[in-house]
C-alpha atoms as a PDB file:
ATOM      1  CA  UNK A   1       0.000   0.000   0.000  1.00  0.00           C
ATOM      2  CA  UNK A   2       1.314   3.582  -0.771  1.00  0.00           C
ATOM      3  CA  UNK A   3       2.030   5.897   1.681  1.00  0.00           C
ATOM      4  CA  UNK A   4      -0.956   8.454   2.307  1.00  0.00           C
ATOM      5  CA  UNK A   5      -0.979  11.960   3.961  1.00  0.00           C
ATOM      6  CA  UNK A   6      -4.356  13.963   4.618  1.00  0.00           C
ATOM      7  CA  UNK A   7      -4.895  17.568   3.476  1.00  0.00           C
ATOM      8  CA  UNK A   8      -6.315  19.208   5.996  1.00  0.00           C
ATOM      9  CA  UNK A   9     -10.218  20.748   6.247  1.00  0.00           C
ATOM     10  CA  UNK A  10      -9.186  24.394   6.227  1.00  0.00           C
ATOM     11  CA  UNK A  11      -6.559  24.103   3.119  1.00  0.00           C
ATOM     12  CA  UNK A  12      -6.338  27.732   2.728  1.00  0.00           C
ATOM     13  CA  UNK A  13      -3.533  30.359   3.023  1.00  0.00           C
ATOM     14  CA  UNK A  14      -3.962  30.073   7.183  1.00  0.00           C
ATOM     15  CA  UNK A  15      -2.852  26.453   6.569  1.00  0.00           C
ATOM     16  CA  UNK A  16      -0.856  26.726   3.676  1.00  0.00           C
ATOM     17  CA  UNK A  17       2.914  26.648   5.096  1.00  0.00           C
ATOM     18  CA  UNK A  18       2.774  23.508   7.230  1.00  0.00           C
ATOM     19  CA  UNK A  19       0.459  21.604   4.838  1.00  0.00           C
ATOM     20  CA  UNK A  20       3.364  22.455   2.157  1.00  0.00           C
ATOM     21  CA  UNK A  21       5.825  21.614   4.734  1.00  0.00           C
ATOM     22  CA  UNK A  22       4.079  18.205   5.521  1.00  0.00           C
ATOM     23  CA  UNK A  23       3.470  17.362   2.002  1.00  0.00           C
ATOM     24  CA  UNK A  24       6.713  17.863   0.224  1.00  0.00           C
ATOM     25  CA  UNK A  25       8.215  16.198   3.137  1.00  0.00           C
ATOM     26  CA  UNK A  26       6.569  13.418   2.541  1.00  0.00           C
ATOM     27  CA  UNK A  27       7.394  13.474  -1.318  1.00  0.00           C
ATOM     28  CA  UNK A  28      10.845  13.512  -0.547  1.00  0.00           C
ATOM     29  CA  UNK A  29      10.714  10.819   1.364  1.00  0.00           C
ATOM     30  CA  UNK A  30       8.560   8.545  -0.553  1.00  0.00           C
ATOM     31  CA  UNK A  31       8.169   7.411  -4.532  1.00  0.00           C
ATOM     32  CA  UNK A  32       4.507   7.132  -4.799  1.00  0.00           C
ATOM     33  CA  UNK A  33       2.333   8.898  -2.479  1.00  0.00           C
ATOM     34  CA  UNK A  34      -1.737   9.116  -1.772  1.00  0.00           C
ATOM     35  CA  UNK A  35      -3.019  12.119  -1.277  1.00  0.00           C
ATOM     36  CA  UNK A  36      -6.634  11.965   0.846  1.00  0.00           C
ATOM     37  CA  UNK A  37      -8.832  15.031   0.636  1.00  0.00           C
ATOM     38  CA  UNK A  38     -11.834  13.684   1.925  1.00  0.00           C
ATOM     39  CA  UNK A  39     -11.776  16.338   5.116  1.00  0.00           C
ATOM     40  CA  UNK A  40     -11.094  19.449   2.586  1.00  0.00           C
ATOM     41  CA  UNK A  41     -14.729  21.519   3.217  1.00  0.00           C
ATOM     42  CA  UNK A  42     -12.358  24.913   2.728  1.00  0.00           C
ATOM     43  CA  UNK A  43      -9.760  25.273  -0.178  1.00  0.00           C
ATOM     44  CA  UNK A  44      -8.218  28.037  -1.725  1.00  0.00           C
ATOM     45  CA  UNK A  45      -5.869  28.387  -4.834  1.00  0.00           C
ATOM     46  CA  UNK A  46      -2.526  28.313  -2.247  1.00  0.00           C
ATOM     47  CA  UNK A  47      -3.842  24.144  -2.115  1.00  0.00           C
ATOM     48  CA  UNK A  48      -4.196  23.828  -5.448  1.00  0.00           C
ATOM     49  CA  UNK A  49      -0.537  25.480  -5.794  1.00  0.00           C
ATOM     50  CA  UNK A  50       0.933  23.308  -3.065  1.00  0.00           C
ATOM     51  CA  UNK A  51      -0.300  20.424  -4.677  1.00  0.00           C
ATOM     52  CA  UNK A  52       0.485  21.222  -8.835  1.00  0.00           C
ATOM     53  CA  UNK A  53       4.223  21.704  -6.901  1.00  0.00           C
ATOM     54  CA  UNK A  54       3.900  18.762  -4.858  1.00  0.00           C
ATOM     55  CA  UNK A  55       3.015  16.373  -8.395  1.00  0.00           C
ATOM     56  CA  UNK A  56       5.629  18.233 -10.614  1.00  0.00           C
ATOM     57  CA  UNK A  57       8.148  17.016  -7.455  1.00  0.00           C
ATOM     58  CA  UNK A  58       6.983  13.666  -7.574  1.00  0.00           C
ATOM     59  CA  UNK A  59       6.975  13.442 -11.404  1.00  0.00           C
ATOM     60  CA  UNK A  60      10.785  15.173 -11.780  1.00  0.00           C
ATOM     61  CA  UNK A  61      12.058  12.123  -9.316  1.00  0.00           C
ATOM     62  CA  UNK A  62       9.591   9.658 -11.475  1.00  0.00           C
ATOM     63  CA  UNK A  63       7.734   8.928  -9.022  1.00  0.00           C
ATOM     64  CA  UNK A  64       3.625   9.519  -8.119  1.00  0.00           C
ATOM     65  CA  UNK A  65       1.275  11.498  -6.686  1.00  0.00           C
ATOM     66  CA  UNK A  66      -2.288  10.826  -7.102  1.00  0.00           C
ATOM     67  CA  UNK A  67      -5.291  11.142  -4.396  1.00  0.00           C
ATOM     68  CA  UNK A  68      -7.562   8.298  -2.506  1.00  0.00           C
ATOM     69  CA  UNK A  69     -10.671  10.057  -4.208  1.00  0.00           C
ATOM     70  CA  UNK A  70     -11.260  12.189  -6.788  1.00  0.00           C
ATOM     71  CA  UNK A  71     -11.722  15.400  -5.831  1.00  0.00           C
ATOM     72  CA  UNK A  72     -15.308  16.462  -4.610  1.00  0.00           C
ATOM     73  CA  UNK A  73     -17.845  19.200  -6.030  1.00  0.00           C
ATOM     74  CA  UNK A  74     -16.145  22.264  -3.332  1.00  0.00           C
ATOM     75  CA  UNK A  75     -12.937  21.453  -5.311  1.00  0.00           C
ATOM     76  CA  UNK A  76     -13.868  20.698  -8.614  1.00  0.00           C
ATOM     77  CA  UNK A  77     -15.640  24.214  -8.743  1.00  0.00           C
ATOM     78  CA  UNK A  78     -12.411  25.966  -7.125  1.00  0.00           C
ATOM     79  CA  UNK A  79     -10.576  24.260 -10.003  1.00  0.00           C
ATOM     80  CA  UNK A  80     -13.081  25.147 -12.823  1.00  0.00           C
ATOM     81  CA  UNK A  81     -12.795  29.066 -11.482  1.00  0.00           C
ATOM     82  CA  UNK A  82      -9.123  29.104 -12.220  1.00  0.00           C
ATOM     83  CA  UNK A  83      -8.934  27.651 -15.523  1.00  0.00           C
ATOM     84  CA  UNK A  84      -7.953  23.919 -14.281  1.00  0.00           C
ATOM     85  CA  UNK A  85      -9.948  21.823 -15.890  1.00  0.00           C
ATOM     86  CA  UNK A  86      -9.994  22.033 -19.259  1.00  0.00           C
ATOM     87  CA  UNK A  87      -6.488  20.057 -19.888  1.00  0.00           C
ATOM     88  CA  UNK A  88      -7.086  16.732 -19.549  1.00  0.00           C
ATOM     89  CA  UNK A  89      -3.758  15.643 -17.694  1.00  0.00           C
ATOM     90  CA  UNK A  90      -5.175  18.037 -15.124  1.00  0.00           C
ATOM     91  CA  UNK A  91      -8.618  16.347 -15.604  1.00  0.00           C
ATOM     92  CA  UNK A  92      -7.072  13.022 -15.334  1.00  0.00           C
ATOM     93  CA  UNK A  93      -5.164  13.852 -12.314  1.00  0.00           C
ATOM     94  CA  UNK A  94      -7.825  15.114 -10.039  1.00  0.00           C
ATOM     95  CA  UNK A  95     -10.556  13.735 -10.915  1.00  0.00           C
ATOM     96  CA  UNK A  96      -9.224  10.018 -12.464  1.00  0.00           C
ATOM     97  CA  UNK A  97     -11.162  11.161 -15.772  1.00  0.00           C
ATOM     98  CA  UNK A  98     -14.611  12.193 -13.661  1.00  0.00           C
ATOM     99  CA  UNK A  99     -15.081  14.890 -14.069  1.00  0.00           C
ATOM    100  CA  UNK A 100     -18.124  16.988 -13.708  1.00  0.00           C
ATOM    101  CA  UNK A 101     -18.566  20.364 -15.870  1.00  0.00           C
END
């Protein structure tokens, strides 16, 4: 089994330095890592940010990032809003090809 870490519920700028702390932490230490974002009910773009950095990490080492779940509705809107969602690596990446428009 891979490795998970959970984002937390409040994944906004207030949160944002030890969540990036935690999470590229972890991708240093680990090849293939889960991301769970079931408790995310708050989520700015500094989340989305941490994350994009946290994949392009895991992908320049070859390893993986991916998430437990796709992403829910609160995210997939947040992601629509900033233009994330039309690209279907993006697409593919958080939502495993689900997604809603």
């Amino acid at each position: 089994a891979r490795p998970a870490i959970a984002a937390p519920s409040r994944a906004t700028m207030l949160t944002a330095k030890q969540f990036a702390a935690d999470l590229l932490q972890a991708c240093d230490v680990h090849d293939h890592l889960l991301l769970d974002l079931s408790e995310v009910d708050q989520a700015d773009l500094s989340f989305v940010q941490i994350i994009h950095a946290a994949r392009h990490q895991m992908h320049a080492k070859g390893g993986t990032l991916a998430f437990t779940q796709p992403a829910g509705e609160y995210l997939a809107d947040l992601l629509r809003k900033a233009g994330l969602t039309s690209d279907n690596s993006d697409a593919d990446f958080w939502f495993k090809g689900a997604i809603s428009s």
